[in-house]
Protein backbone atom coordinates (compact mmCIF):
# COMPACT_ATOMS: atom_id res chain seq x y z
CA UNK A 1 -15.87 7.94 -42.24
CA UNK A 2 -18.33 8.34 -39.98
CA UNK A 3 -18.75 10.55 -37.31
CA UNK A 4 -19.74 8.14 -34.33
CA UNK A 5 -17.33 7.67 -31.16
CA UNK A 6 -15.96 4.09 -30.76
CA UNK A 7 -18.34 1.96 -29.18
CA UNK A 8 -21.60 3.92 -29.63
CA UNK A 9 -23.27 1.45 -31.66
CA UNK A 10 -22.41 -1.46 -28.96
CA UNK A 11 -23.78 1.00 -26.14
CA UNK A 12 -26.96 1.37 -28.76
CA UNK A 13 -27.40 -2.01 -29.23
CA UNK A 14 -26.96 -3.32 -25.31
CA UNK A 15 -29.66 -0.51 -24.48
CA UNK A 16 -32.16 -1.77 -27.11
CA UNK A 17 -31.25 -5.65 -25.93
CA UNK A 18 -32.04 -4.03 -22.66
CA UNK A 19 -35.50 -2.59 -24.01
CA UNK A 20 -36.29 -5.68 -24.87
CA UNK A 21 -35.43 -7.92 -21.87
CA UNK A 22 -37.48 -5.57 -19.84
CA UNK A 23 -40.96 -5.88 -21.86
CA UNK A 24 -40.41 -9.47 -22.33
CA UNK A 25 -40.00 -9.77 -18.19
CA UNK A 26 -43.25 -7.33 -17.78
CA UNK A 27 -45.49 -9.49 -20.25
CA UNK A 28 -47.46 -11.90 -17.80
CA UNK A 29 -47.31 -15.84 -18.13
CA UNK A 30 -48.51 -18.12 -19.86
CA UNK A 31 -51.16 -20.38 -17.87
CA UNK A 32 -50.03 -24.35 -16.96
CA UNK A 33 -51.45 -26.59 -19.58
CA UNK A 34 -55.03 -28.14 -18.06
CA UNK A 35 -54.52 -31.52 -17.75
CA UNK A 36 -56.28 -33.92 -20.39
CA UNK A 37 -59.84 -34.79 -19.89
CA UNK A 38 -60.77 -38.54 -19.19
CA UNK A 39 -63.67 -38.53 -21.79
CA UNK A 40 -63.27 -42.13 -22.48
CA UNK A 41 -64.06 -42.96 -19.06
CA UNK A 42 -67.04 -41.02 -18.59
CA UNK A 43 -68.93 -42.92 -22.11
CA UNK A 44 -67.41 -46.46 -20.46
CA UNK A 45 -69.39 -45.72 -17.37
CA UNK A 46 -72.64 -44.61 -19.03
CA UNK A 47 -72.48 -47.49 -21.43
CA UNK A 48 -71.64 -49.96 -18.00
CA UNK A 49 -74.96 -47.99 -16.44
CA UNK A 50 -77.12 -48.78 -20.13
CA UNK A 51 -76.18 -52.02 -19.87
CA UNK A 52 -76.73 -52.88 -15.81
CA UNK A 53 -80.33 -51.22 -16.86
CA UNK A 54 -80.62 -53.59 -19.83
CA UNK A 55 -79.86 -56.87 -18.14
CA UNK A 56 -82.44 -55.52 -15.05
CA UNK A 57 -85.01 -55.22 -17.88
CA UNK A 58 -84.20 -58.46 -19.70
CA UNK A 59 -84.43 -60.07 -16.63
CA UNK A 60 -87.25 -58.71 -15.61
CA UNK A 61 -88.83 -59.51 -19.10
CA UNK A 62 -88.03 -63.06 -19.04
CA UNK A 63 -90.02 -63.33 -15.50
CA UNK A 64 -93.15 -61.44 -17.43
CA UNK A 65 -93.43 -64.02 -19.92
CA UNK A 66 -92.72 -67.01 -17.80
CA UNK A 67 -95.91 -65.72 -15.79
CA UNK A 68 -97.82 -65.49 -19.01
CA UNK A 69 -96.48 -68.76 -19.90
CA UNK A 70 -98.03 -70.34 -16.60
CA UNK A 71 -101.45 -68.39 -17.31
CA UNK A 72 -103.16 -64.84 -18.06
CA UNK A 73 -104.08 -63.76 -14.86
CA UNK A 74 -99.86 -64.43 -13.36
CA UNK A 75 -99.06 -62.65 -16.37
CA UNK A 76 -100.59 -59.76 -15.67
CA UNK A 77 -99.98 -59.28 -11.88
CA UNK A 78 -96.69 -59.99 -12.56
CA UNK A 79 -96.78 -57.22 -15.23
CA UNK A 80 -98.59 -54.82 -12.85
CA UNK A 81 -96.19 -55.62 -10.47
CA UNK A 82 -92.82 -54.56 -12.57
CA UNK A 83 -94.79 -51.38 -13.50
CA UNK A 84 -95.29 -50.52 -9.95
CA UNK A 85 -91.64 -51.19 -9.21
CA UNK A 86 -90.22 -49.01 -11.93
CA UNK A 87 -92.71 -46.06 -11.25
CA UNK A 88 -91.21 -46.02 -7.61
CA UNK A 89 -87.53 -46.66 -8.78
CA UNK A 90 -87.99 -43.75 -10.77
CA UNK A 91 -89.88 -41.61 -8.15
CA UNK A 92 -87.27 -42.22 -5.84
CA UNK A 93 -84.57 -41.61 -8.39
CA UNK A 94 -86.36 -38.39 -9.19
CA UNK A 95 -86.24 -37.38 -5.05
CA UNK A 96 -82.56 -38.16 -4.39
CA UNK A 97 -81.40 -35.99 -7.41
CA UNK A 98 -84.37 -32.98 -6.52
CA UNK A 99 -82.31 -33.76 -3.27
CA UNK A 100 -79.08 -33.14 -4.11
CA UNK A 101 -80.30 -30.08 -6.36
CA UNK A 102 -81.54 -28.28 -3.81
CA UNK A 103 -78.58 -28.21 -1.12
CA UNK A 104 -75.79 -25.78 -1.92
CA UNK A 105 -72.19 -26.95 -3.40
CA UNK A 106 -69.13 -27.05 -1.33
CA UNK A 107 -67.06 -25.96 -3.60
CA UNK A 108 -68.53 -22.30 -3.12
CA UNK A 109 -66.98 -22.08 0.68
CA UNK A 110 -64.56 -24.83 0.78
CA UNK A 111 -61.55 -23.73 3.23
CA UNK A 112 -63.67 -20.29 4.69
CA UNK A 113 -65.66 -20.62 7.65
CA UNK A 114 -67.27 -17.68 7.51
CA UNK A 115 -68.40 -18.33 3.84
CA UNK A 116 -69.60 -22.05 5.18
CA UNK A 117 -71.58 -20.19 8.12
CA UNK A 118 -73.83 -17.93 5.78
CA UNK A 119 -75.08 -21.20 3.97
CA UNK A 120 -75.04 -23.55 6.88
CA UNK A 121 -76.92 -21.35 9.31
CA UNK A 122 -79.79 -21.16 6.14
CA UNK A 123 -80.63 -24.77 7.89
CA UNK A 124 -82.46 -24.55 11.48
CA UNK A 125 -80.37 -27.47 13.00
CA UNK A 126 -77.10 -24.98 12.81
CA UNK A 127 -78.44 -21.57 13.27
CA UNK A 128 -77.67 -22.18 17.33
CA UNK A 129 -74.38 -24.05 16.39
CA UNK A 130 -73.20 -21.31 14.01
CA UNK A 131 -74.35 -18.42 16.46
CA UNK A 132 -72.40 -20.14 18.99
CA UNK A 133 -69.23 -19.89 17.01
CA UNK A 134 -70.00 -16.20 16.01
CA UNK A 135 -69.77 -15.46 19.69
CA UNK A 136 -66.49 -18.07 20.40
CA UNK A 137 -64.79 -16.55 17.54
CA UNK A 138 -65.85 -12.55 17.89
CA UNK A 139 -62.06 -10.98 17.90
CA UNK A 140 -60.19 -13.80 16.61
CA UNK A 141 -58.21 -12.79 12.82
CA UNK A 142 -55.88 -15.68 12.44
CA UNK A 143 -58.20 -17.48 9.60
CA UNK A 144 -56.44 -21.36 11.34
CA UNK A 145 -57.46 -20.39 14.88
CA UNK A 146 -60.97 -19.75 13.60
CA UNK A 147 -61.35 -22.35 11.56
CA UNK A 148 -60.03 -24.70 14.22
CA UNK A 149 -63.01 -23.20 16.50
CA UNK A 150 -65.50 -24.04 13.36
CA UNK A 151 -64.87 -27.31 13.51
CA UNK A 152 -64.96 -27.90 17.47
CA UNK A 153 -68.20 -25.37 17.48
CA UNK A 154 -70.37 -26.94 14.46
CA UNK A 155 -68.37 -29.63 12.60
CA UNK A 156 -67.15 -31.77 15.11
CA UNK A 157 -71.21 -32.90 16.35
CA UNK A 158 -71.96 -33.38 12.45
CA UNK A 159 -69.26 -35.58 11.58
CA UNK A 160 -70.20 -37.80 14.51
CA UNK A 161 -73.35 -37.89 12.93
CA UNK A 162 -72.00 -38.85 9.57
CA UNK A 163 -69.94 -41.49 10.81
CA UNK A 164 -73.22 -43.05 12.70
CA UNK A 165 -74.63 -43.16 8.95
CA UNK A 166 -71.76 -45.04 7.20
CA UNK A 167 -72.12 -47.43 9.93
CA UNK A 168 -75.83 -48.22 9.67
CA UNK A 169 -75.32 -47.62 5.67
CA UNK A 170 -72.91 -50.53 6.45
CA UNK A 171 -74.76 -52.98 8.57
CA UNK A 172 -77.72 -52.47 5.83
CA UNK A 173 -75.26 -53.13 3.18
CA UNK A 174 -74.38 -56.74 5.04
CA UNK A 175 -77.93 -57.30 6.20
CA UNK A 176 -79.30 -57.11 2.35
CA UNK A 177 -76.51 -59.52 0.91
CA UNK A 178 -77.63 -62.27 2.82
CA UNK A 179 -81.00 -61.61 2.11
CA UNK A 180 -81.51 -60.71 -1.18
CA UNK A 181 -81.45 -64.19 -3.34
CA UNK A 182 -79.03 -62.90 -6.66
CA UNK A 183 -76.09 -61.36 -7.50
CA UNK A 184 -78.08 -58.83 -9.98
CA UNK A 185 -79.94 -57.28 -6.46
CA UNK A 186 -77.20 -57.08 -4.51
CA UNK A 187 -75.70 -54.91 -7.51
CA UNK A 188 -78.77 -52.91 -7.33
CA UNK A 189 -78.83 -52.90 -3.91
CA UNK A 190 -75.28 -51.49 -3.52
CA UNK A 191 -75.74 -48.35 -5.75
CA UNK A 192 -79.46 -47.71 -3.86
CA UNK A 193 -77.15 -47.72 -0.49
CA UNK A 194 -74.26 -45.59 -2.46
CA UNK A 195 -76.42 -43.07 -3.86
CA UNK A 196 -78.39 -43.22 -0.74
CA UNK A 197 -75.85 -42.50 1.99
CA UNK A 198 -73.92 -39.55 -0.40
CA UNK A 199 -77.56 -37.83 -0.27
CA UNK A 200 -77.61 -38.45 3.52
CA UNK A 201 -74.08 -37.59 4.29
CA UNK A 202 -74.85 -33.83 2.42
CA UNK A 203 -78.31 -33.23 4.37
CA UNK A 204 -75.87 -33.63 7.04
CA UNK A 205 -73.46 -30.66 6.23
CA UNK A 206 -75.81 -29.03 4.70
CA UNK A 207 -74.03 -28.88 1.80
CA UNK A 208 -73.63 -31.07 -1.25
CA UNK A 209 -70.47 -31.53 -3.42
CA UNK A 210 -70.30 -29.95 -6.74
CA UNK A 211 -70.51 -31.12 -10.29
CA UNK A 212 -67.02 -32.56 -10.79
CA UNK A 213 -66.82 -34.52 -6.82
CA UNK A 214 -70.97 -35.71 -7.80
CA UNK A 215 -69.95 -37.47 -10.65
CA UNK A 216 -66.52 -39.08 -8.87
CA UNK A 217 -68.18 -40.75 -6.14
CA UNK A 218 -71.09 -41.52 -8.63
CA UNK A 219 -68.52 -43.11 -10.84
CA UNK A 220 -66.57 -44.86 -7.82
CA UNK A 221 -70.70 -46.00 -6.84
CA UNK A 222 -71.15 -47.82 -9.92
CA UNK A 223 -68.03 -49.09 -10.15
CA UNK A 224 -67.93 -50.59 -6.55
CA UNK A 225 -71.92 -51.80 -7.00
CA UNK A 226 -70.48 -53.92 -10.29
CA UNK A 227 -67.32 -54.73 -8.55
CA UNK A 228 -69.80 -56.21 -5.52
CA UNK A 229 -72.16 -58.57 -7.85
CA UNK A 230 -69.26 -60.24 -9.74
CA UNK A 231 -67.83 -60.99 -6.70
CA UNK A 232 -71.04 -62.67 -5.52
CA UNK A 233 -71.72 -64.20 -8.78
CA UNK A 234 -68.44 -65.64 -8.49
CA UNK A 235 -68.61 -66.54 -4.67
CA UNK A 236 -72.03 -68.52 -5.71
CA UNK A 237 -70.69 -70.35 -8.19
CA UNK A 238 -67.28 -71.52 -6.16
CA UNK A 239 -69.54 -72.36 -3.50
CA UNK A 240 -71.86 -74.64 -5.69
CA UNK A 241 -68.98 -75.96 -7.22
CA UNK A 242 -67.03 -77.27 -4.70
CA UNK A 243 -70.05 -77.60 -2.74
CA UNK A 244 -69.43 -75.37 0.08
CA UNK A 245 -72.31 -73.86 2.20
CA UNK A 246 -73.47 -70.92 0.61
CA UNK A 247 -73.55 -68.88 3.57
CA UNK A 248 -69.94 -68.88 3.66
CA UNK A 249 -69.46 -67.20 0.75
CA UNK A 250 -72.32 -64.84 1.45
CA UNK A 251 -70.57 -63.54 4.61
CA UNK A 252 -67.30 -63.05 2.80
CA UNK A 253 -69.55 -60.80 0.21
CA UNK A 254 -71.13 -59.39 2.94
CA UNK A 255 -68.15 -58.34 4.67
CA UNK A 256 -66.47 -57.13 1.01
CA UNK A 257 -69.62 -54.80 0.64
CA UNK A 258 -69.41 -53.19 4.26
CA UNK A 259 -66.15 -52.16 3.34
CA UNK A 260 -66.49 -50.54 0.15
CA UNK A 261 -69.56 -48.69 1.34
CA UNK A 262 -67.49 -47.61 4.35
CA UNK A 263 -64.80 -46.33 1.77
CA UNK A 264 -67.35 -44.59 -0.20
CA UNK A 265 -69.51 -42.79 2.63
CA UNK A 266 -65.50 -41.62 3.56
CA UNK A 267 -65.30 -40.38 0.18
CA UNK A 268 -68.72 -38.28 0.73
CA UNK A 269 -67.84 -36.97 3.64
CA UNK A 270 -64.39 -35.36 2.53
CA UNK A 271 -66.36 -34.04 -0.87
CA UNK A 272 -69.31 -32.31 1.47
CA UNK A 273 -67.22 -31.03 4.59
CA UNK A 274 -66.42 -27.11 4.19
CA UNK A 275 -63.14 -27.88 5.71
CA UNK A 276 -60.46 -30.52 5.35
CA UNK A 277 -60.20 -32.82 8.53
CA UNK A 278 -56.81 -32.85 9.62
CA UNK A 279 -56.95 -35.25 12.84
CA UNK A 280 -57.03 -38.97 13.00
């Protein structure tokens, strides 16, 4: 028999159970699962950007030869011509991104005012701004009281300014799709105004959205720019069909286009303001 009191192995074998529960409640936890990647989506919108460039070259192509068709000396100012328009398409290209390179990301102060004040003051528009708020502000700890006086102090004047620039970036918007003759330039048009006014909208703030918001709104550009030229292809062709006067369906367009590069200039503004807006 063995020598062990009654119930000394239970009383072992709760402790050790014990043991047990304890590390297991000390180890740390496991991280959420990161949500799945859209990688599809990001190939679909390259491939939709290959192929917009494509069409604007085989288009362009087509008018080449018809001037060479017609005689030597078309053909070649025509050709000159199309040179001299994609060197400055690409110069300009080439500015907005050097642009948008050299202004700081939001991400890297988002929520902290006095994070967004070190960078921000950098630019000589808000060094008298930001110094104003230093003073406002000297003695105030509660992080919502200061951040309230951030945005009265230096915000509030530069999303007044902002707003002024999705309106023009609208009435531009309008103005070009009654003027420009195809579908194919208003497209182009669109995504020049897109691109545009998310580069003007961050010169603003003096800050520019990071990696991940950048490619958003230049997804939601590209797909509002397409979005825009079939709906003026297929305005044109209603219009000649049933023949309506074109104008009509222009100013529908027109109004379509104001809209979505309202919503978009929105967009930019929430992805390159330090902090959230949380009035009206």
């Amino acid at each position: 028999m063995s020598g062990e009191p009654p119930g000394a192995r239970r009383r072992l074998l709760d402790a050790e159970a014990a043991r047990i529960a304890d590390e297991l409640e000390a180890l740390p936890e496991a991280p959420p699962p990161e949500p799945p990647r859209r990688r599809g989506l990001g190939w679909l919108v390259a491939l939709a950007v290959v192929a917009a460039l494509g069409l604007v070259a085989l288009d362009l192509w087509a008018f080449v030869e018809a001037r060479f068709a017609a005689s030597a000396t078309q053909g070649w100012m025509a050709a000159t011509l199309v040179a001299a328009l994609a060197l400055v398409l690409v110069l300009l290209a080439w500015r907005e991104w050097r642009g948008l390179r050299r202004l700081a990301r939001v991400e890297a102060v988002a929520g902290d005012p006095d994070r967004a004040a070190e960078v921000m003051e950098k630019d000589p528009r808000l060094a008298r701004p930001i110094a104003l708020w230093r003073g406002v502000a000297r003695g105030v700890n509660d992080p919502d009281r200061r951040a309230a006086l951030f945005a009265q102090h230096v915000l509030a004047p530069l999303d007044a300014q902002a707003d002024a620039a999705i309106r023009r970036a609208c009435l531009r918007m309008a103005g070009g799709v009654f003027v420009l003759p195809s579908a194919l330039l208003d497209t182009l048009w669109f995504a020049a105004q897109g691109f545009a006014l998310i580069r003007r909208i961050a010169a603003i703030y003096g800050l520019a959205p990071g990696a991940a918001a950048t490619w958003r709104l230049a997804r939601r550009v590209l797909g509002e720019a397409g979005a825009i030229g079939a709906a003026d292809a297929v305005a044109g062709a209603a219009a000649r069909a049933v023949g309506a006067i074109p104008g009509l369906a222009d100013a529908g367009v027109a109004g379509v286009a104001a809209q979505r590069i309202a919503r978009i200039g929105a967009l930019a503004k929430r992805a390159c303001r330090p902090l959230h807006q949380t009035g009206p």
